[in-house]
Structure formats: structure tokens, C-alpha cells
Protein backbone atom coordinates (compact mmCIF):
# COMPACT_ATOMS: atom_id res chain seq x y z
CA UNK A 1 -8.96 -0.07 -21.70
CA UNK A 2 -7.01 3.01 -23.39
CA UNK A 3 -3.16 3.32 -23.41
CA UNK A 4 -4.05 6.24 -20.84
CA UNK A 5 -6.02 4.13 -18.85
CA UNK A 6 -3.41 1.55 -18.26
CA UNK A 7 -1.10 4.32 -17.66
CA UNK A 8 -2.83 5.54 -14.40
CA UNK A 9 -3.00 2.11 -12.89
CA UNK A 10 0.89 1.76 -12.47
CA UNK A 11 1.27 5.94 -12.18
CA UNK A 12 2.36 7.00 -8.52
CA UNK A 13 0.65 9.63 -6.09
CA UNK A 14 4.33 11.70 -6.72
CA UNK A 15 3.61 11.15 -10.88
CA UNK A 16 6.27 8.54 -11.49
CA UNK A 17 5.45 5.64 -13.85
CA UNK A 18 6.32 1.83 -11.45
CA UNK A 19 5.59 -1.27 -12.82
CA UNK A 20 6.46 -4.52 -11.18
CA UNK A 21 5.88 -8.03 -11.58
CA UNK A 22 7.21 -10.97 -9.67
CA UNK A 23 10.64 -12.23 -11.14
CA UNK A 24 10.05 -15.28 -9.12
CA UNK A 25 7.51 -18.06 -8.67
CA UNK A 26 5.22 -17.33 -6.17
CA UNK A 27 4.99 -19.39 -2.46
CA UNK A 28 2.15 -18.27 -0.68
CA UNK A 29 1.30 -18.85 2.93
CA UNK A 30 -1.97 -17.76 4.53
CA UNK A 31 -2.38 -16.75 8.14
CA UNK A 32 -5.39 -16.07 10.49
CA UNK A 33 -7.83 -18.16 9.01
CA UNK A 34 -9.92 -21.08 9.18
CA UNK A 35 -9.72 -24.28 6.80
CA UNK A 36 -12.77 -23.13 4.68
CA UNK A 37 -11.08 -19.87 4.27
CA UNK A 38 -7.88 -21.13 3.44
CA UNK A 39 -9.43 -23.36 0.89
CA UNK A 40 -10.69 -20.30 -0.94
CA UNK A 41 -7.38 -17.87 -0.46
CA UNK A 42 -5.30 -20.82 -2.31
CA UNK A 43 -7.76 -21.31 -5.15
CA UNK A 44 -7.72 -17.59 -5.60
CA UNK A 45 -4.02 -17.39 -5.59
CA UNK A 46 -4.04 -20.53 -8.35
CA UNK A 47 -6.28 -18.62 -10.11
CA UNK A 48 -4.84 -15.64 -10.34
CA UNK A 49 -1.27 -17.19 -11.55
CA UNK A 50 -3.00 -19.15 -13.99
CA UNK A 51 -4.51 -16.37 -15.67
CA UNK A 52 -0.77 -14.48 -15.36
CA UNK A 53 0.42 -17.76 -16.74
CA UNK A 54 3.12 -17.46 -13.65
CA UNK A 55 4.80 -20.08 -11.75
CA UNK A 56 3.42 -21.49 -8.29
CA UNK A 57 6.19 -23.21 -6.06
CA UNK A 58 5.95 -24.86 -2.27
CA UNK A 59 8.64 -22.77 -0.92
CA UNK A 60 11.07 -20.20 -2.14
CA UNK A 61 14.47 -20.57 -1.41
CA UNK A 62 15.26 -17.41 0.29
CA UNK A 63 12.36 -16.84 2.67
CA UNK A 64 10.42 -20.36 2.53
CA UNK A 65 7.67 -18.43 1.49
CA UNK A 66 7.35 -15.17 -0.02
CA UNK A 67 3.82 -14.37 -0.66
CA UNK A 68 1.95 -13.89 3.10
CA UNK A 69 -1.17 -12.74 3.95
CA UNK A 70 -2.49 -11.75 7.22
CA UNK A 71 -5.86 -12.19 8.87
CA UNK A 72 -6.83 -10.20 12.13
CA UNK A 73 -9.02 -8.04 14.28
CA UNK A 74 -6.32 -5.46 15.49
CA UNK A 75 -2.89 -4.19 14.18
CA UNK A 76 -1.65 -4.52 17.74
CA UNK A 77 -1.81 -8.42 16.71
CA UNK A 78 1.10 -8.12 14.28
CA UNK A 79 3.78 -6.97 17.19
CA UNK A 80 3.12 -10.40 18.48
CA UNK A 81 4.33 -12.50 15.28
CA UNK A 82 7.21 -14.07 15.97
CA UNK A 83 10.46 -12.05 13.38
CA UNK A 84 7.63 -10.03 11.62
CA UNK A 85 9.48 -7.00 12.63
CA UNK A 86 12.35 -8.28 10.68
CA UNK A 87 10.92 -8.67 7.34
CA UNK A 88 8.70 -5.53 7.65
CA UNK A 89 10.95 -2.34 8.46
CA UNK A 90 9.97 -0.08 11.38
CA UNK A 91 6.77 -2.46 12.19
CA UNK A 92 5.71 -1.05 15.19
CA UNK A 93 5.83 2.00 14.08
CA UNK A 94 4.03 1.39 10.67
CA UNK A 95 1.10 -0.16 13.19
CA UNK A 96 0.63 3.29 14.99
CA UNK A 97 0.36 4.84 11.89
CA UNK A 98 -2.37 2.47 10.46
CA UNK A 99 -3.81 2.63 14.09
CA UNK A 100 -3.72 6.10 13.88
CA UNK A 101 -5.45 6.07 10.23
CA UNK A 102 -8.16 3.50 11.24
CA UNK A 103 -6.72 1.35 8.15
CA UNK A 104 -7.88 -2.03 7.35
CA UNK A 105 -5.20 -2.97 4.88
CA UNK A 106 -2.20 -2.35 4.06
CA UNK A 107 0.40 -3.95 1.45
CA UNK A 108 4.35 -4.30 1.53
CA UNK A 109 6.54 -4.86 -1.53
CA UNK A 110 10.26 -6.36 -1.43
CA UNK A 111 12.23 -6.42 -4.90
CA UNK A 112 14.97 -7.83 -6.40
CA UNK A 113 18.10 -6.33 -7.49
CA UNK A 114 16.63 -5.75 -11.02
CA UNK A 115 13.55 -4.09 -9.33
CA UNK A 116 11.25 -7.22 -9.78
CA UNK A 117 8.89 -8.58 -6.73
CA UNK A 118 10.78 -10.74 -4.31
CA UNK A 119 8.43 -10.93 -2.01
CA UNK A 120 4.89 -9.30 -0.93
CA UNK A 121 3.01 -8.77 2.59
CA UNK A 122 -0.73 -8.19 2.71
CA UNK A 123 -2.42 -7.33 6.25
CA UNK A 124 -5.85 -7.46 6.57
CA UNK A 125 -7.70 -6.29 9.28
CA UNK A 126 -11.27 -7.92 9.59
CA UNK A 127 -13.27 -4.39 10.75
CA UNK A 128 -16.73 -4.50 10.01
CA UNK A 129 -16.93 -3.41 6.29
CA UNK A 130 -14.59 -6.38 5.49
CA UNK A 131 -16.47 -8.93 7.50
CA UNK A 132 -19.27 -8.22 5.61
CA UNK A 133 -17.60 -8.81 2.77
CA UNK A 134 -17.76 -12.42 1.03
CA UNK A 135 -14.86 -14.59 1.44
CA UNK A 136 -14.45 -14.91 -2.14
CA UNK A 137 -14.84 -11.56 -3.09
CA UNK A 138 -11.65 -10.20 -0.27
CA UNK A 139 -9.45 -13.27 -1.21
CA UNK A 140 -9.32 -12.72 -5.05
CA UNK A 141 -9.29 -8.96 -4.04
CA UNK A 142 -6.50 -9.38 -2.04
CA UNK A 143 -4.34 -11.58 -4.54
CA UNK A 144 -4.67 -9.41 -7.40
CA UNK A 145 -3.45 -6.44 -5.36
CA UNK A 146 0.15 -8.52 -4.80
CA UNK A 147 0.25 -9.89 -8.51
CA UNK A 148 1.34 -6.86 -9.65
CA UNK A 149 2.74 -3.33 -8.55
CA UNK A 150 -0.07 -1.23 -9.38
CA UNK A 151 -0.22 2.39 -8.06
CA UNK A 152 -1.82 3.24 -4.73
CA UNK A 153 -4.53 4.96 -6.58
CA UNK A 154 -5.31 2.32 -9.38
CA UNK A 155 -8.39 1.07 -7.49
CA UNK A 156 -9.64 4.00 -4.89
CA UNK A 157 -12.72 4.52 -6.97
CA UNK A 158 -13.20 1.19 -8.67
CA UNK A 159 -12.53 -2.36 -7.64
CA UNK A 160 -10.71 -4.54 -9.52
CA UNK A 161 -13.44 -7.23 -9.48
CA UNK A 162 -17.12 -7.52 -10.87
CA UNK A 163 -20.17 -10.27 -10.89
CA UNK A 164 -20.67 -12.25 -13.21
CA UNK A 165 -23.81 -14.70 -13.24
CA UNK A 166 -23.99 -14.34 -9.31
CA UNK A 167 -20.04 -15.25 -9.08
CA UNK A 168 -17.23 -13.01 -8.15
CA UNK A 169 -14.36 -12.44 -11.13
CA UNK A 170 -11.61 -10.28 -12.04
CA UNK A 171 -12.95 -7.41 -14.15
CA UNK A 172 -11.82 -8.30 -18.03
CA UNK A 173 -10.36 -4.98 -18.55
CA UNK A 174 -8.06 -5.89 -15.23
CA UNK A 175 -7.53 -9.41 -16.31
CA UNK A 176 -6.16 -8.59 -19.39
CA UNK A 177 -3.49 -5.96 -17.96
CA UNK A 178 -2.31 -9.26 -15.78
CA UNK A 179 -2.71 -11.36 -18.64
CA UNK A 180 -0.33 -8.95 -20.48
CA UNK A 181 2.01 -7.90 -18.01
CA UNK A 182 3.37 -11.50 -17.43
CA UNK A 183 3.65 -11.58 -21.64
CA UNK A 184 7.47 -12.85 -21.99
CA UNK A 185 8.32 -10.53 -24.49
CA UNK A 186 7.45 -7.49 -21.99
CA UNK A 187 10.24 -6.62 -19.29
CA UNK A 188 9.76 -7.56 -15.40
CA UNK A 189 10.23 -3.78 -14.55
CA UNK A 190 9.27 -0.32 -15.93
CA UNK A 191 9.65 3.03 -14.84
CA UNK A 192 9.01 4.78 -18.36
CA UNK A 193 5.00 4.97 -19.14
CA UNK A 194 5.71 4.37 -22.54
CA UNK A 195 5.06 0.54 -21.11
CA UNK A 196 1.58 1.16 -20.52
CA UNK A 197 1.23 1.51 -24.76
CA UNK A 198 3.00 -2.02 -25.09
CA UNK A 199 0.42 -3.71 -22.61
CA UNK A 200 -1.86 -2.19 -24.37
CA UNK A 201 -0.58 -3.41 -27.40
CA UNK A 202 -0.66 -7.17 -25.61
CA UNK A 203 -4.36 -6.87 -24.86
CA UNK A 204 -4.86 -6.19 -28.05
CA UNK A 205 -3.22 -8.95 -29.59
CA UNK A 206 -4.74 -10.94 -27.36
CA UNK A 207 -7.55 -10.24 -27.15
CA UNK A 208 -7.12 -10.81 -31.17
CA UNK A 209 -5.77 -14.47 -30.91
CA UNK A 210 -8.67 -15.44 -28.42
């Protein structure tokens, strides 16, 4: 993947250059699912901080959990969650817009005061394309989305995942942007696209030492 390349995956609709990872270890919590399901969701979640080489935790101190993904048939189904409306802004009126678009995702972002991720929302609506879908294939779809703070336009043409021997991975190319954005000598937060050339300098060295 070129410097260029990377570039565009954390470049905004409006041109500006956002990169995010979490500054915090991650406590996921899974809702509208069955066990099976759930089984999968966590292992893709473990997965995907393994590869990131980022910390896991049971709870986080501020909201109990701070990683939460929603399962459901209808976006009328998320007025009903009990003080959802107080950690997404404007909820109900966010649903008539998705409503209104015939969305079946969508994905909210809190930060910290130094601009890292706090805390991240992914809503899933099971229409018909995504019930089709493996459950393997949307959970580590969905999980990679929240690792980082990629652009809104890093995957409209491509997903982030491939096959591999009949099983469902991360892409390498995408892989090794995680791999290298949670590097410790890279910063949490960037707004200057001159990060995109030292990730790509990560992946390279790397993709060297391995």
C-alpha cells in the first residue's frame, strides 16, 4: 500500500486528514444476538486487538463498557434502549435520518480530550443484504471499522476483508495499517497527512522484521 494510499483511508469527505486510535483499552459489549453469534463477535474483537497489539479490559471505568454493538431489524428499535439517547446525541433524530436513507449501519465515535477514541457505537441493522451475509464475515467487518478512525470513504468500493483458503481475514494491506497505527512510537491522533508516510514507513519496517 503507497503513502497515497494510506492517505485516503483516514482523508475526510470535506479533505481533512483524521486519524484516531483508541487511547484506552477496549470493553466491548454485544447486543441483539444469540450465544453462537456472540461467540464469534468476541473472538473477532480478540482478534482484531491482538493484531493492533491493544489492550482488552472487562469494563472501563467511565462507561462500564465502551465498545457496543447493536443487532436489529429496525432503527425504530434503538428509541426503546433504555439511556441510549444519552450517549448518542439527537438519537431520534439521527434514526429518521437513517430511516429516511434506508441505512443499515451506521457508526458513532466519542474522543478524549487529546482527540483519541473513548468510546465507539456500531448499529447494525440486519436488512436482507446483511443477513445474507456470514456471521464471520459482518463481525470482523464490523470490529475493524471501530479499531480505528478511518474516513467515511476508506471502504465504499472495497472491503476491508478477503478469503483466504475458504476463511474470512483482514486484507494484509489493511492489517498492516492496524498493525502500524497502534506502533508506540506513532502518536494516538493526527490531523496532518504527513502521518500516512510514517505508517507507511511502519509497514515497511515491519513487514521487514517479519
Amino acid at each position: 500500500m503507497t503513502p497515497q494510499e494510506i492517505e485516503t483511508l483516514f482523508t475526510r469527505a470535506d479533505g481533512q486528514y483524521a486519524f484516531a486510535r483508541w487511547g484506552r483499552p477496549v470493553a466491548p459489549i454485544v447486543f441483539g444476538v444469540d450465544d453462537a453469534t456472540l461467540k464469534i463477535v468476541k473472538g473477532a474483537i480478540e482478534a482484531v486487538a491482538a493484531l493492533a497489539g491493544h489492550d482488552m479490559a472487562e469494563t472501563d471505568p467511565e462507561l462500564g463498557s465502551n465498545m457496543m454493538f447493536f443487532f436489529f431489524r429496525d432503527w425504530d428499535e434503538l428509541l426503546e434502549v433504555p439511556d441510549l439517547d444519552k450517549l448518542i446525541p439527537d438519537l431520534a433524530a439521527l434514526v429518521a435520518r437513517l430511516n429516511a436513507a434506508g441505512a443499515n449501519q451506521y457508526r458513532a465515535f466519542r474522543f478524549d480530550d487529546q482527540g483519541a477514541i473513548q468510546a465507539a457505537f456500531a448499529f447494525v441493522r440486519m436488512d436482507e443484504q446483511l443477513s445474507e451475509m456470514p456471521a464471520e464475515t459482518l463481525a470482523l467487518s464490523q470490529v475493524v471499522m471501530v479499531m480505528l478512525q478511518w474516513s467515511e470513504r476508506a471502504f465504499a468500493t472495497a472491503s476491508p476483508l478477503a478469503v483466504a483458503g475458504g476463511v474470512t481475514v483482514l486484507r494484509p494491506d489493511i492489517a498492516g495499517v492496524v498493525r502500524a497505527a497502534y506502533d508506540p512510537v506513532l502518536p494516538a491522533v493526527a490531523q496532518d497527512a504527513s502521518h500516512a508516510l510514517r505508517l507507511f514507513a511502519r509497514i515497511q519496517a515491519q513487514t521487514t522484521a517479519s
